[in-house]
Protein backbone atom coordinates (compact mmCIF):
# COMPACT_ATOMS: atom_id res chain seq x y z
CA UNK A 1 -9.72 33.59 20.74
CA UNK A 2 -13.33 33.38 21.96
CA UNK A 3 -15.16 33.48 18.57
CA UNK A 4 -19.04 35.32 18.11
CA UNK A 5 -20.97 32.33 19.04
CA UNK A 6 -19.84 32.75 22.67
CA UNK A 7 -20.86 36.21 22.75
CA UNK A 8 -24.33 35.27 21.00
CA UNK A 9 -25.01 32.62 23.77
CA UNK A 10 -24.11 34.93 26.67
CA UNK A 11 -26.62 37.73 25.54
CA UNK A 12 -29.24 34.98 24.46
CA UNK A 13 -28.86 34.29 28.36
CA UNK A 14 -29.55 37.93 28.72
CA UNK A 15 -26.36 37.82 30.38
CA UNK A 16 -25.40 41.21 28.28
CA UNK A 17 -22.38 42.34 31.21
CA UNK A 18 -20.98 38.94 31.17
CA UNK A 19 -20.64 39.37 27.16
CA UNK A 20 -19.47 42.91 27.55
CA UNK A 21 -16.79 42.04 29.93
CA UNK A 22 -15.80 39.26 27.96
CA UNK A 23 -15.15 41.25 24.97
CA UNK A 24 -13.59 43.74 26.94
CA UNK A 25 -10.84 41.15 27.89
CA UNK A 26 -10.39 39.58 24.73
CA UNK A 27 -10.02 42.98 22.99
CA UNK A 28 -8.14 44.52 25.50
CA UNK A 29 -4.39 44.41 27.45
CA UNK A 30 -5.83 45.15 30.88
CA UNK A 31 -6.41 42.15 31.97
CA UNK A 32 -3.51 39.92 30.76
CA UNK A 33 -1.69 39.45 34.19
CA UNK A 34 -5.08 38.14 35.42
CA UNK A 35 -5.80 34.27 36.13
CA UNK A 36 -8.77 32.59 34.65
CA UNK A 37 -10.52 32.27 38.16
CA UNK A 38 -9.95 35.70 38.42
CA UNK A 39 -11.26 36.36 35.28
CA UNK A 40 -14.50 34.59 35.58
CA UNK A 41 -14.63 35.93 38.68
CA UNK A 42 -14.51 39.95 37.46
CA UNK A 43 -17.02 39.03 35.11
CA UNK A 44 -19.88 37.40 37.23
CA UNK A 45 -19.06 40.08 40.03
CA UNK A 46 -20.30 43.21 37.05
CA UNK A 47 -23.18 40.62 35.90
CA UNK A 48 -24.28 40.16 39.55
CA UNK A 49 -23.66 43.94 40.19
CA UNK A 50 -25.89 45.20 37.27
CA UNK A 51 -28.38 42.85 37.41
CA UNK A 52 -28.97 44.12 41.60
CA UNK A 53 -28.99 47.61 40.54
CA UNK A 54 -31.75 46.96 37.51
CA UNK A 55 -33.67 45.20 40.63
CA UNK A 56 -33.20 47.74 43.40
CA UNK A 57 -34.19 50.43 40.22
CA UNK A 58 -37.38 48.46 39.83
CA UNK A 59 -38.23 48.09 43.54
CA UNK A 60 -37.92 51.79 44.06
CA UNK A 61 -40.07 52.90 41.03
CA UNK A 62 -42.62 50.31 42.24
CA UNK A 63 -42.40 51.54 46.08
CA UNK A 64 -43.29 55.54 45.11
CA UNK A 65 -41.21 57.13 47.71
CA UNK A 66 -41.57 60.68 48.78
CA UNK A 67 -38.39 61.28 49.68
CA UNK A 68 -34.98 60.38 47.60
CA UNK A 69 -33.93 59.89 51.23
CA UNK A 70 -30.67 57.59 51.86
CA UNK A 71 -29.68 55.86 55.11
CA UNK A 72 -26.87 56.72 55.46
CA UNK A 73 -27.76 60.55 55.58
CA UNK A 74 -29.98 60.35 58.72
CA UNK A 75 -29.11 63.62 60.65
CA UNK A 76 -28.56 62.20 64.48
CA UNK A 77 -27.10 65.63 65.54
CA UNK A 78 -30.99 67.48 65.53
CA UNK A 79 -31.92 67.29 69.28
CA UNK A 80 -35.20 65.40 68.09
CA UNK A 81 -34.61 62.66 70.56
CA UNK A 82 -33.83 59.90 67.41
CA UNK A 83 -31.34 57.10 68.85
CA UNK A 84 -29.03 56.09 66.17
CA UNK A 85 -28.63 52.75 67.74
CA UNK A 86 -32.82 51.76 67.14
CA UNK A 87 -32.18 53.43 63.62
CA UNK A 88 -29.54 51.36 63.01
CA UNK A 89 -31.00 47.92 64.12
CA UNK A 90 -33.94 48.82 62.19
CA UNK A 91 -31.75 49.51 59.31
CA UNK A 92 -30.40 45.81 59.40
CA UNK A 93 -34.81 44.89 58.91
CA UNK A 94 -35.15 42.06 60.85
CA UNK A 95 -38.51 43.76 62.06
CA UNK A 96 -39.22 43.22 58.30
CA UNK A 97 -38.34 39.11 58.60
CA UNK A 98 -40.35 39.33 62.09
CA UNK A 99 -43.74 41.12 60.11
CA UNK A 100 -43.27 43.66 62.34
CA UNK A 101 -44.23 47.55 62.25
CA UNK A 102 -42.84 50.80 62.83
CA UNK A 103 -44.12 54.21 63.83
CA UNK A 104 -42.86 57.32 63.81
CA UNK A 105 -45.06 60.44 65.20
CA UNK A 106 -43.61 63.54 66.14
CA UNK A 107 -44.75 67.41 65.43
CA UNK A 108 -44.19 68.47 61.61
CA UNK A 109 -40.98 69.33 60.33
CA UNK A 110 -38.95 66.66 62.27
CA UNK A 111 -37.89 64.46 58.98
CA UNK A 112 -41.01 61.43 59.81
CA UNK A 113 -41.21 61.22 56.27
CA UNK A 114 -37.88 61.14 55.36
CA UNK A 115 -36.71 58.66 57.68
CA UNK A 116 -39.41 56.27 56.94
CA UNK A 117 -38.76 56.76 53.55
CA UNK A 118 -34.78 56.11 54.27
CA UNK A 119 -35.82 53.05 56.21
CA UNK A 120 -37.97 51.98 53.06
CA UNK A 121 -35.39 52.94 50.59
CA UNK A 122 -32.10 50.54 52.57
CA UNK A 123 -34.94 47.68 52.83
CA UNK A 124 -35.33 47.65 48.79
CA UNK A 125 -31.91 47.63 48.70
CA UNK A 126 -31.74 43.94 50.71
CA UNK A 127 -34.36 42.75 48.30
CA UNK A 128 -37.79 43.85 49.95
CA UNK A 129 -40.99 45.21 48.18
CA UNK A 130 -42.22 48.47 49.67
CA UNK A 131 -45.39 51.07 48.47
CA UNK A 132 -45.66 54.38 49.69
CA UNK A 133 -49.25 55.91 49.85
CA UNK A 134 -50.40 59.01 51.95
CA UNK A 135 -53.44 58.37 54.01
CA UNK A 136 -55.93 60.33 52.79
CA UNK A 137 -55.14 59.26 49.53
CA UNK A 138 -55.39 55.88 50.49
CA UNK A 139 -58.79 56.27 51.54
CA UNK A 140 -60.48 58.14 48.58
CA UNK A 141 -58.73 55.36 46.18
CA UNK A 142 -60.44 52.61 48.60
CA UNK A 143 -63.96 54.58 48.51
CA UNK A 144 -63.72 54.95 44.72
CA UNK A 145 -62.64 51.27 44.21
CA UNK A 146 -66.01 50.55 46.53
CA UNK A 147 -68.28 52.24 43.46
CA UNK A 148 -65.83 50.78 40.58
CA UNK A 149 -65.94 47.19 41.69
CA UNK A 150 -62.49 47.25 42.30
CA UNK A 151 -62.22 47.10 46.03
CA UNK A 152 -60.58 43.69 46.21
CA UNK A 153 -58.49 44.07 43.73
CA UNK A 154 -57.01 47.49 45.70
CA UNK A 155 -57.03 46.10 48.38
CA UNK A 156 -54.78 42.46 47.36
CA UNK A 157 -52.34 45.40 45.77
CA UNK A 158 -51.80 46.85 49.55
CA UNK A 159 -51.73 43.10 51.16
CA UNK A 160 -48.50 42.29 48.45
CA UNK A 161 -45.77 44.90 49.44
CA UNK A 162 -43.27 43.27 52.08
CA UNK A 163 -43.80 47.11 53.70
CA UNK A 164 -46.36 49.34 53.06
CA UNK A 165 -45.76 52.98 54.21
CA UNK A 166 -48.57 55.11 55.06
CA UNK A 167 -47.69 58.47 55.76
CA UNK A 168 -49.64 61.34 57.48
CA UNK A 169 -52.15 59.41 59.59
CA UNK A 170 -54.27 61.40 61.87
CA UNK A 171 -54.80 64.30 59.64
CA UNK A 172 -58.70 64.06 59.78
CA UNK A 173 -61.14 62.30 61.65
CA UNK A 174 -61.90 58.88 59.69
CA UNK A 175 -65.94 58.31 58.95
CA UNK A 176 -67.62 54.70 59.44
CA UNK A 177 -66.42 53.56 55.79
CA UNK A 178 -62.57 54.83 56.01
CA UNK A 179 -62.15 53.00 59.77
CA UNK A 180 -63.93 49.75 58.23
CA UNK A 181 -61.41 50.22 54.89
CA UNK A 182 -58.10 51.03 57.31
CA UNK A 183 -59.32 47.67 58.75
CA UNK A 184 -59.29 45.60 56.10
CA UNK A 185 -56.32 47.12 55.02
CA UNK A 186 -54.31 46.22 58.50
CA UNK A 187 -56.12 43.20 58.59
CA UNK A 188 -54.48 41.61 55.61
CA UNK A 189 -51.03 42.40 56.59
CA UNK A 190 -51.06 41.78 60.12
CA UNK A 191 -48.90 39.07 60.73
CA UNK A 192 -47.98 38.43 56.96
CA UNK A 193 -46.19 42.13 56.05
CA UNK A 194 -44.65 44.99 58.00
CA UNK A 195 -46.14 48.44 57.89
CA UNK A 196 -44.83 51.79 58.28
CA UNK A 197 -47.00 54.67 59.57
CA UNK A 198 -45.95 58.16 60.70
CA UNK A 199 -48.30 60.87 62.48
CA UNK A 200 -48.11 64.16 63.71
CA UNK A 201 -50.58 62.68 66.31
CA UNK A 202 -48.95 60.72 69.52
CA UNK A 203 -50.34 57.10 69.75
CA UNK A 204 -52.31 57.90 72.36
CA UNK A 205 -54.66 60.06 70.76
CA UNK A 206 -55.31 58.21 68.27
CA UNK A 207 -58.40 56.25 69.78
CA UNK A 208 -59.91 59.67 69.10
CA UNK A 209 -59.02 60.08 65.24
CA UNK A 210 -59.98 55.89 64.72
CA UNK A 211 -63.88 56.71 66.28
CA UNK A 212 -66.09 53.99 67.01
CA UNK A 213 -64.15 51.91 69.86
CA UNK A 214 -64.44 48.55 68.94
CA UNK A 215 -62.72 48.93 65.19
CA UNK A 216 -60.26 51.36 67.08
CA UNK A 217 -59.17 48.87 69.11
CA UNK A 218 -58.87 45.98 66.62
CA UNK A 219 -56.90 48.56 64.60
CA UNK A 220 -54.52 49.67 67.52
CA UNK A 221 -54.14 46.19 68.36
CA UNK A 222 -52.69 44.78 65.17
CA UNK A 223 -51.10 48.40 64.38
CA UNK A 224 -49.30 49.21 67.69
CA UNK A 225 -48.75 46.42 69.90
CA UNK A 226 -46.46 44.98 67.01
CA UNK A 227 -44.89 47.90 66.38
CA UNK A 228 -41.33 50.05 67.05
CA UNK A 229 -42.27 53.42 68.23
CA UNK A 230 -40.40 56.36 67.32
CA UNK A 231 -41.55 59.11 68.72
CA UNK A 232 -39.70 62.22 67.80
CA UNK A 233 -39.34 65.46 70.22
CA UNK A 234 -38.74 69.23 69.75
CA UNK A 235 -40.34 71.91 67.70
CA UNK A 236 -37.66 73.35 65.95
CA UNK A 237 -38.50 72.19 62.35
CA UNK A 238 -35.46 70.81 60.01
CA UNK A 239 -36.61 72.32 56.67
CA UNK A 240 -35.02 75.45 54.90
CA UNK A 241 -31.52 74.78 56.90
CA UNK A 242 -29.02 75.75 54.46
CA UNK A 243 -25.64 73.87 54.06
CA UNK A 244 -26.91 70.74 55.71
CA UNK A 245 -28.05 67.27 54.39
CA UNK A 246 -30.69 66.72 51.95
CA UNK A 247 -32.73 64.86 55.45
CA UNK A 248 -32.38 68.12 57.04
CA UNK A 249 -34.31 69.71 54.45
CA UNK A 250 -37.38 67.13 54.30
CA UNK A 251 -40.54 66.80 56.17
């Protein structure tokens, strides 16, 4: 019988499944028609398995989210013009491995938020690092970091995420200091990290919201031409629809 010293040097590892398991076989009958491959093998499958779970935990308290929103729950029967088939190769994040970026802009009340937030939440669970920030929000915490001395600090936290979602762009024209800070911020990625942005505002109009023409096109340029556009249709809004999915019932 395995004595305590092999259960001491498993949860010195901090490998505290692998012990529990192990002591779970010893102790118990369930497992007696098992071979030891098998055995071994039952045991570093629930290590493995809790030890991905602590980690996709830790991503997702790190990444903020919105929305509790799951993949797997997208609603593609809302005539908001949403291929499943783009979803679904975005859902595999490759764009992620390419540094690319995605958009999604559509009129309120189509789910933006909740399916980049979906798209967020299936890329923690392949192992990438994600924050969620609203614009404006994003801006006053870069124009208070200016004043506190902390600007470069803020602004290496935003470079670090392998996607950084910023929701609700476009809701106010941005003044000399917010275009120079979206900058920066889009600067440091580009190239490096994939960004997720959604907008009730089509692309096209956003030249207007940017301002001054030469930062709006250094913006667009390392924002949009990179980028997977999806641009959602209809005006029929998907909140407060009883009996259907949680997604139908988001933003």
């Amino acid at each position: 019988m395995v004595n305590e010293e092999t259960y001491r040097q498993l949860t010195d590892m901090q490998l505290f499944t692998m012990a529990a398991s192990l002591r779970e076989m010893v102790e118990g009958q369930a497992h007696d028609s098992l071979t030891f491959p098998e055995r071994v093998a039952i045991m570093v499958d629930r290590e493995w398995t809790e030890r991905h779970n602590r980690r996709l935990k830790t991503r997702l308290t790190k990444a903020k989210l919105r929305e509790p929103a799951c993949f797997e729950d997208i609603n593609y029967r809302h005539p908001r013009g949403l291929d499943r088939s783009v979803m679904q190769r975005l859902g595999m994040c490759k764009w992620i491995k390419d540094h690319e970026n995605v958009i999604f802009t559509g009129a309120t009340g189509l789910g933006k938020t909740w399916l980049a937030c979906a798209l967020v939440h299936t890329a923690c669970q392949q192992g990438c690092s994600a924050l969620y920030t609203r614009v404006p929000r994003l801006l006053q915490e870069l124009y208070v970091a200016r004043g506190a001395g902390t600007y470069p600090k803020v602004l290496d936290r935003l470079a670090k995420p392998d996607i950084l979602l910023m929701d609700d762009f476009g809701m106010a024209s941005l003044t000399d200091t917010e275009r120079h800070d979206l900058l920066e911020v889009i600067e440091d990625r580009q190239g490096r990290k994939s960004t997720i942005v959604t907008s009730q505002l089509p692309v096209k109009h956003w030249h207007e919201v940017i301002g001054e023409p030469t930062i709006a096109d250094a913006i667009m340029d390392r924002l949009v031409a990179n980028s997977h556009r999806i641009e959602l249709t209809g005006k029929r809004s998907l909140r407060g629809k009883k009996g259907e999915k949680a997604e139908e019932q988001s933003s």
